[in-house]
PDB file of N, CA and C in Angstrom:
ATOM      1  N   UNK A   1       0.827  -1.190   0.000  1.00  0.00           N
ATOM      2  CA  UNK A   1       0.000   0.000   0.000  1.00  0.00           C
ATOM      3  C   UNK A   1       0.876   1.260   0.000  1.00  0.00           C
ATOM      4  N   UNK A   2       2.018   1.179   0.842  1.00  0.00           N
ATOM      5  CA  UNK A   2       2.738   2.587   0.718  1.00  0.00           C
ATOM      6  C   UNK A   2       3.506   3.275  -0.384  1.00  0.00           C
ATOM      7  N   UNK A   3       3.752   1.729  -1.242  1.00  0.00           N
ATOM      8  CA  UNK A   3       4.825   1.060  -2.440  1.00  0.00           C
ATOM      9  C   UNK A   3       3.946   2.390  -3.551  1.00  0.00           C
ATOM     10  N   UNK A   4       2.467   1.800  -3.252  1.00  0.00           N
ATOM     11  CA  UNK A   4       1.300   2.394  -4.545  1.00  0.00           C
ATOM     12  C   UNK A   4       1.208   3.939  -3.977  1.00  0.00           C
ATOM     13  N   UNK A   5       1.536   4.342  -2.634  1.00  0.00           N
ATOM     14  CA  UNK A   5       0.890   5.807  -2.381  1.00  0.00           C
ATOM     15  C   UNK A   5       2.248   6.602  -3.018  1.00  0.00           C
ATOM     16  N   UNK A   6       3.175   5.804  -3.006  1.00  0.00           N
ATOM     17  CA  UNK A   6       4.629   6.541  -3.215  1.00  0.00           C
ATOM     18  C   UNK A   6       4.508   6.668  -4.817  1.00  0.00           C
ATOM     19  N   UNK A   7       3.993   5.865  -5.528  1.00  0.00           N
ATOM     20  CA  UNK A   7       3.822   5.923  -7.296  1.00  0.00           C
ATOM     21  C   UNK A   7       2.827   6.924  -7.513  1.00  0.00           C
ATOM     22  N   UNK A   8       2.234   7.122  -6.779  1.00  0.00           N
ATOM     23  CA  UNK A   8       0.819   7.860  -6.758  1.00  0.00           C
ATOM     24  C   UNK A   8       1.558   9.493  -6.438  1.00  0.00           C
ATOM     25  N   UNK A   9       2.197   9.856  -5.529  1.00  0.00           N
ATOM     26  CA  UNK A   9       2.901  10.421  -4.999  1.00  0.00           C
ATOM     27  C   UNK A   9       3.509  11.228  -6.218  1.00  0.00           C
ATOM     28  N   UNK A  10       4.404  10.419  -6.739  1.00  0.00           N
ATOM     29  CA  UNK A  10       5.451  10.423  -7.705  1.00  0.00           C
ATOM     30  C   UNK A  10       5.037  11.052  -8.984  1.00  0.00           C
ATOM     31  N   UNK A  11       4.123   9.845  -9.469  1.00  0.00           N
ATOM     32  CA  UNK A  11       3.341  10.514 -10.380  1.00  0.00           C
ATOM     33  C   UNK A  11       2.635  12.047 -10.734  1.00  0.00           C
ATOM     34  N   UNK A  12       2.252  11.981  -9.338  1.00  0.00           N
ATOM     35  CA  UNK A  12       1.292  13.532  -9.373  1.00  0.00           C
ATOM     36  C   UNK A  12       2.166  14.886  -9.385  1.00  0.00           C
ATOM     37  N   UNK A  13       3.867  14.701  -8.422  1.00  0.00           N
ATOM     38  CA  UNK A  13       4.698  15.471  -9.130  1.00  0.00           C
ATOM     39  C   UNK A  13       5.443  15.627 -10.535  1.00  0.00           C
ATOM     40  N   UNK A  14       5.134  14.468 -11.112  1.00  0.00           N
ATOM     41  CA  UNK A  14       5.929  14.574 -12.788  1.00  0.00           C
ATOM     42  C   UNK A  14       4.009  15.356 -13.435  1.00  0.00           C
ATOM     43  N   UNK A  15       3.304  14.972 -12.887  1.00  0.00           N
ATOM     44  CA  UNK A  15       2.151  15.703 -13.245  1.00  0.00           C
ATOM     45  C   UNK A  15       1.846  17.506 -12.830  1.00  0.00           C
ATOM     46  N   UNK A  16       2.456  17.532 -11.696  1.00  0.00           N
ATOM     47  CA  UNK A  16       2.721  19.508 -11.476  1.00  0.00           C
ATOM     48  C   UNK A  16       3.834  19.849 -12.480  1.00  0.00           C
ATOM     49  N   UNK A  17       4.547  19.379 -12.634  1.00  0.00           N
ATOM     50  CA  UNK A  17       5.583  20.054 -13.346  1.00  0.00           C
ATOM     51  C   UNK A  17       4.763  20.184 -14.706  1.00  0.00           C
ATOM     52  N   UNK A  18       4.160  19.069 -15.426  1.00  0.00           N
ATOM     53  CA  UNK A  18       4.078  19.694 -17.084  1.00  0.00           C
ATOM     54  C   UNK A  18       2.648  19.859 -17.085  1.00  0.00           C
ATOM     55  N   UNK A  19       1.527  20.361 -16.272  1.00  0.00           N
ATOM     56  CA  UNK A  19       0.530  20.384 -15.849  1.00  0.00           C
ATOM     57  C   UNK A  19       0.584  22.397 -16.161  1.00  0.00           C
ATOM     58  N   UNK A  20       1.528  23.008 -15.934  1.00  0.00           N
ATOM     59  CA  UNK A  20       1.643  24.097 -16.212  1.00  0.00           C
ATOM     60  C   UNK A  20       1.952  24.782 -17.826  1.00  0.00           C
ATOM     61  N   UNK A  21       2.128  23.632 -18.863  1.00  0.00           N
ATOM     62  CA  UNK A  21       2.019  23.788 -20.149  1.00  0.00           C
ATOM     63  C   UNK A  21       0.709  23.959 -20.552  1.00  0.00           C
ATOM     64  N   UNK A  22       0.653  25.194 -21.387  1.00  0.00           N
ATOM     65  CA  UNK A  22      -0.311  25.778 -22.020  1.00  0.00           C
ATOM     66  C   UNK A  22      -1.080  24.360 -22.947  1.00  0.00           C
ATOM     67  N   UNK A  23      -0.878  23.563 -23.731  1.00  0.00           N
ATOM     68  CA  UNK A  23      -0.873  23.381 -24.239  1.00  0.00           C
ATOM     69  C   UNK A  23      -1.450  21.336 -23.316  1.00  0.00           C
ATOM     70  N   UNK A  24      -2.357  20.800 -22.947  1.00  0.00           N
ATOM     71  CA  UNK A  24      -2.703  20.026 -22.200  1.00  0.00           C
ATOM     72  C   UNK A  24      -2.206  18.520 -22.860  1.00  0.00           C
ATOM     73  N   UNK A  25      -2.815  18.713 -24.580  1.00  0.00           N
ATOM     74  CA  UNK A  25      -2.475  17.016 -24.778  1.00  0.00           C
ATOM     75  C   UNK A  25      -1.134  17.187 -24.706  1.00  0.00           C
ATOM     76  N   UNK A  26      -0.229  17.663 -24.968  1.00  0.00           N
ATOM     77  CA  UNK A  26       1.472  17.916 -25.051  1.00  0.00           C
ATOM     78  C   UNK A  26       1.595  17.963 -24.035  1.00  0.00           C
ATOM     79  N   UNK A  27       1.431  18.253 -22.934  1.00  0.00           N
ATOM     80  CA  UNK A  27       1.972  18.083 -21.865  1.00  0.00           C
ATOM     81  C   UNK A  27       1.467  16.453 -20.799  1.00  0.00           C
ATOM     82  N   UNK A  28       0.209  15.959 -21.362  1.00  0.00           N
ATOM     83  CA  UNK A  28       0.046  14.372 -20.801  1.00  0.00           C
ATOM     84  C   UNK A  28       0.841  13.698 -22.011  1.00  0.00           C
ATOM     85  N   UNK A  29       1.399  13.762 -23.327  1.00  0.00           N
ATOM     86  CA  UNK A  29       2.315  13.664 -24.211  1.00  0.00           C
ATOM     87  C   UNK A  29       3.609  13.503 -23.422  1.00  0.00           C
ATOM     88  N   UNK A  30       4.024  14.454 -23.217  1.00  0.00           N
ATOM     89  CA  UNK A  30       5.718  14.626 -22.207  1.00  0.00           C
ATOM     90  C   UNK A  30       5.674  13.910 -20.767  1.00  0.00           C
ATOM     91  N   UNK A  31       4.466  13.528 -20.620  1.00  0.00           N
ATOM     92  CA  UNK A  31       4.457  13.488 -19.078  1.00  0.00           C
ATOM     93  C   UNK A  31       4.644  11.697 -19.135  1.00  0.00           C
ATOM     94  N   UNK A  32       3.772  11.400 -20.267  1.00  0.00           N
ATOM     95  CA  UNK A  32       4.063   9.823 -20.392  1.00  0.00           C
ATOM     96  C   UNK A  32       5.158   9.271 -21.133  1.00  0.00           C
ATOM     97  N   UNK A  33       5.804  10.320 -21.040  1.00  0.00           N
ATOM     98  CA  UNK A  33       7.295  10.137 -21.898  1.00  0.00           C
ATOM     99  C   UNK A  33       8.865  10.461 -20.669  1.00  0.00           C
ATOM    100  N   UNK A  34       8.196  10.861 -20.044  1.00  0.00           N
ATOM    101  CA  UNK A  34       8.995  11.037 -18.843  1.00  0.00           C
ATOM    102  C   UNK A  34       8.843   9.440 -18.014  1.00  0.00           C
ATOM    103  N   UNK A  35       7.384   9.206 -17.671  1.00  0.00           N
ATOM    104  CA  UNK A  35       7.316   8.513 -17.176  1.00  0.00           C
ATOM    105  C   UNK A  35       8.061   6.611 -18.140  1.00  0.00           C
ATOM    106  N   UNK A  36       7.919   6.986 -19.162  1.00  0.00           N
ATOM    107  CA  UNK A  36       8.627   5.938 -20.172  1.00  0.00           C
ATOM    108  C   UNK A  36      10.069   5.896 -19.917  1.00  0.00           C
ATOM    109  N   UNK A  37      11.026   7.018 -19.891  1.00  0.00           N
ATOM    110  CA  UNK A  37      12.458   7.034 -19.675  1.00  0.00           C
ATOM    111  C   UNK A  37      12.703   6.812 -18.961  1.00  0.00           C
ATOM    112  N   UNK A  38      12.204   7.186 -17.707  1.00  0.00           N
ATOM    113  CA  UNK A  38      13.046   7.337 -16.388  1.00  0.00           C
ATOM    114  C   UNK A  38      12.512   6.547 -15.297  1.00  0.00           C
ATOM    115  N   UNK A  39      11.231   6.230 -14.899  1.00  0.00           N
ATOM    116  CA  UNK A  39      10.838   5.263 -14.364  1.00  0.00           C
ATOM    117  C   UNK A  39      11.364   3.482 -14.662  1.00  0.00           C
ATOM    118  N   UNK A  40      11.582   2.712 -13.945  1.00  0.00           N
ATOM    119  CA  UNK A  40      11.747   1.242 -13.986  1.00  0.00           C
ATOM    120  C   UNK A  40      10.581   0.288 -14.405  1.00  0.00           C
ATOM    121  N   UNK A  41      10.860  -0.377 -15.439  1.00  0.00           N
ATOM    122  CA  UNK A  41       9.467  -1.448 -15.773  1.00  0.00           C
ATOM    123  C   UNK A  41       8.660  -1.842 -14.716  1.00  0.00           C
ATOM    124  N   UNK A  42       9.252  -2.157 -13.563  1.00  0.00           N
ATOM    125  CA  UNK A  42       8.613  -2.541 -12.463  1.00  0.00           C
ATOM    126  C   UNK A  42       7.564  -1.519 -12.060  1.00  0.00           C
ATOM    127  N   UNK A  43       8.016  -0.347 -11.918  1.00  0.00           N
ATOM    128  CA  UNK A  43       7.109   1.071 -11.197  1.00  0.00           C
ATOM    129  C   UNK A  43       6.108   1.400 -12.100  1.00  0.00           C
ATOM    130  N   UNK A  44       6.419   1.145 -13.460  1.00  0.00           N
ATOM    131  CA  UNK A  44       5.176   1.220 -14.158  1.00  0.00           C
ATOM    132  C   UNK A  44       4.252   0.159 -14.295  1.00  0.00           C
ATOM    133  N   UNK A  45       4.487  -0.874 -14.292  1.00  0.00           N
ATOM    134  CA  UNK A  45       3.662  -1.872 -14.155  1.00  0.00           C
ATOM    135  C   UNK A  45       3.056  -1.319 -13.108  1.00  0.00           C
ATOM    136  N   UNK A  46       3.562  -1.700 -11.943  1.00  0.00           N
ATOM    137  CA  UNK A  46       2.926  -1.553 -10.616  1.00  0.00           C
ATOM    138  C   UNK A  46       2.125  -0.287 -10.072  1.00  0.00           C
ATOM    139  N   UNK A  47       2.558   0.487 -10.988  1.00  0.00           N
ATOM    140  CA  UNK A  47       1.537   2.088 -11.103  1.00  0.00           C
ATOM    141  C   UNK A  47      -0.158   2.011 -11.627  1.00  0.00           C
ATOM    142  N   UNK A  48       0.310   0.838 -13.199  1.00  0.00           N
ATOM    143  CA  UNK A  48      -0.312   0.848 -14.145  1.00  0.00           C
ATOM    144  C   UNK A  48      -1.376  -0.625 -13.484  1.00  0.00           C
ATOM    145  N   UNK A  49      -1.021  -0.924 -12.532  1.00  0.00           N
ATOM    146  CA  UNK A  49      -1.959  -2.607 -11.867  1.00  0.00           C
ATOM    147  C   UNK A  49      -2.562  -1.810 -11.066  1.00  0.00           C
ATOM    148  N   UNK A  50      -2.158  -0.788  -9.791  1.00  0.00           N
ATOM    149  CA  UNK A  50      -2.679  -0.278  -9.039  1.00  0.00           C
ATOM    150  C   UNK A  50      -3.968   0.760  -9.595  1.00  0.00           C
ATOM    151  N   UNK A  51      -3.759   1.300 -10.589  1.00  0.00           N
ATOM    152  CA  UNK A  51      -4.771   2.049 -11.242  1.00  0.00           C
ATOM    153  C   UNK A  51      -5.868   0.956 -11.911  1.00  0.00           C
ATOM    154  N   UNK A  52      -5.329   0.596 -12.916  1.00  0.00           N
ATOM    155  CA  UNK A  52      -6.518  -1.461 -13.080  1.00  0.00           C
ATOM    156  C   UNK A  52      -7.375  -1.274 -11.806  1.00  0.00           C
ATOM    157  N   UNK A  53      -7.019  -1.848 -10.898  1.00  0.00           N
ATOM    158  CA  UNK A  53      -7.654  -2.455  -9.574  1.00  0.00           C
ATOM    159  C   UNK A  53      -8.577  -1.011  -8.566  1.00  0.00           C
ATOM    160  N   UNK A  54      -7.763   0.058  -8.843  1.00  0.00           N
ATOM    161  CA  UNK A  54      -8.174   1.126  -7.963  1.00  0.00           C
ATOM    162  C   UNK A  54      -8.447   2.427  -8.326  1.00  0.00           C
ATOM    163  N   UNK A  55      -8.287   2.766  -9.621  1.00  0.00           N
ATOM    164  CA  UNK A  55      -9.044   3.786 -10.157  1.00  0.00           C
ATOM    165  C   UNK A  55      -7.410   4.830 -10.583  1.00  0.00           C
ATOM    166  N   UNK A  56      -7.917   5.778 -11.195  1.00  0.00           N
ATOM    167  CA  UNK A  56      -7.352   6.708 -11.460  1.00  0.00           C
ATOM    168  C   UNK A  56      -7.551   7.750 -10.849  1.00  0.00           C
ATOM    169  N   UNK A  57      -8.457   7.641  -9.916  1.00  0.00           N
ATOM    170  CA  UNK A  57      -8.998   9.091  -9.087  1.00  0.00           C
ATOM    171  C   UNK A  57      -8.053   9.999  -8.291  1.00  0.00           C
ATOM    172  N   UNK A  58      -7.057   9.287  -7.837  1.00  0.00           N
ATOM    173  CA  UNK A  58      -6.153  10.574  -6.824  1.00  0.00           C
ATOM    174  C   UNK A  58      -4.857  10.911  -8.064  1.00  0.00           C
ATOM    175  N   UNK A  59      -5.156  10.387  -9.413  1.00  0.00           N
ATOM    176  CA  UNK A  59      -4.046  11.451  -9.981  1.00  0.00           C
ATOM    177  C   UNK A  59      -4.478  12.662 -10.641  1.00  0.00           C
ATOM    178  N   UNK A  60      -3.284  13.630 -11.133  1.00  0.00           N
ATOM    179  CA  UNK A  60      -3.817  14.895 -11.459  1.00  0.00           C
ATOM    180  C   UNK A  60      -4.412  14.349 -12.724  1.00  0.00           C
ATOM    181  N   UNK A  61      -5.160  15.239 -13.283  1.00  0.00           N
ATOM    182  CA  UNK A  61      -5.918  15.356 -14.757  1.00  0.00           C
ATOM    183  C   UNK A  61      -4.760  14.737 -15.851  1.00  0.00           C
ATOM    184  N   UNK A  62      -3.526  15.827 -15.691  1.00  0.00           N
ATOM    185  CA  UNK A  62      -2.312  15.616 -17.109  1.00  0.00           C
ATOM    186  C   UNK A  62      -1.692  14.421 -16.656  1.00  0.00           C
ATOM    187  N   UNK A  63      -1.939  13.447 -15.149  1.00  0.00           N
ATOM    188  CA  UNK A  63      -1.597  12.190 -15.399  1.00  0.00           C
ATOM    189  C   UNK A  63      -2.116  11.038 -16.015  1.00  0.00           C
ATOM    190  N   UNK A  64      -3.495  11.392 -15.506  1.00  0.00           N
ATOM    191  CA  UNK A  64      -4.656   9.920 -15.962  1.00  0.00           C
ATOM    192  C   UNK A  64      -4.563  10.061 -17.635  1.00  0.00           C
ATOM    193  N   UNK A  65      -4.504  11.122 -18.347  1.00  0.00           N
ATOM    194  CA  UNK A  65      -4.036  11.524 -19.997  1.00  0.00           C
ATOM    195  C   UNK A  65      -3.223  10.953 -19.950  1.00  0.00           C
ATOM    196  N   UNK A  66      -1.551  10.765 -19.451  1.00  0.00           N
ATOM    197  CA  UNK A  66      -0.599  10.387 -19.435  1.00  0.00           C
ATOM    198  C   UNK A  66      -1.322   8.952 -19.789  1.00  0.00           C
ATOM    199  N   UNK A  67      -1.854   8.397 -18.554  1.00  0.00           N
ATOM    200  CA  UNK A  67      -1.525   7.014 -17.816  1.00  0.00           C
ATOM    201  C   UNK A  67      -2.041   5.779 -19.279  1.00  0.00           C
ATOM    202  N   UNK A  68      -3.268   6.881 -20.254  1.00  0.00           N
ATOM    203  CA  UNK A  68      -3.877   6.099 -21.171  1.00  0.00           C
ATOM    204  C   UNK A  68      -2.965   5.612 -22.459  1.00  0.00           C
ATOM    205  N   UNK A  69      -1.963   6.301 -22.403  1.00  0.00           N
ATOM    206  CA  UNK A  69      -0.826   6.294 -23.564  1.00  0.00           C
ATOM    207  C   UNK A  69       0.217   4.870 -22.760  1.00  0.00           C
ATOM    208  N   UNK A  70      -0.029   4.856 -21.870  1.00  0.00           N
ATOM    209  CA  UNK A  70       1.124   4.069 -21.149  1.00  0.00           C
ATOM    210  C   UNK A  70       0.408   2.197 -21.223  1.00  0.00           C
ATOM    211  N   UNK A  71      -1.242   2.335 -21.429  1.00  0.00           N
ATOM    212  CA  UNK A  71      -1.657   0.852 -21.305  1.00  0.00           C
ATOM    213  C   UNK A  71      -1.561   0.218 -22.895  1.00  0.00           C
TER     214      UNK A  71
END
């Protein structure tokens, strides 16, 4: 549970940062491209199971955009 609040966590700051681009699909664009480089297969899986099972509700807006490019 803390594993998922910390991805959740995580997520929602790579989501403030490009959440401030004018420009919304380009920035859930960059945001799931960040999350592609630099994150570990594992953290995305386990981001991407925890959302499956539990919703998308506590991420920001430019993540859950993100999160649909990522399944």
């Amino acid at each position: 549970m803390e594993h998922n609040n910390n991805l959740i966590k995580m997520a929602n700051d790579i989501g403030a940062f490009f959440e401030a681009m004018p420009d919304q699909q380009q920035a859930a664009k960059d945001a799931a491209s960040h999350i592609q480089k630099f994150w570990e297969s594992r953290m995305q899986k386990a981001l991407l199971a925890y959302i499956k099972t539990d919703g998308d509700g506590q991420l920001k807006p430019v993540m859950r955009e993100a999160i649909k490019s990522l399944n």
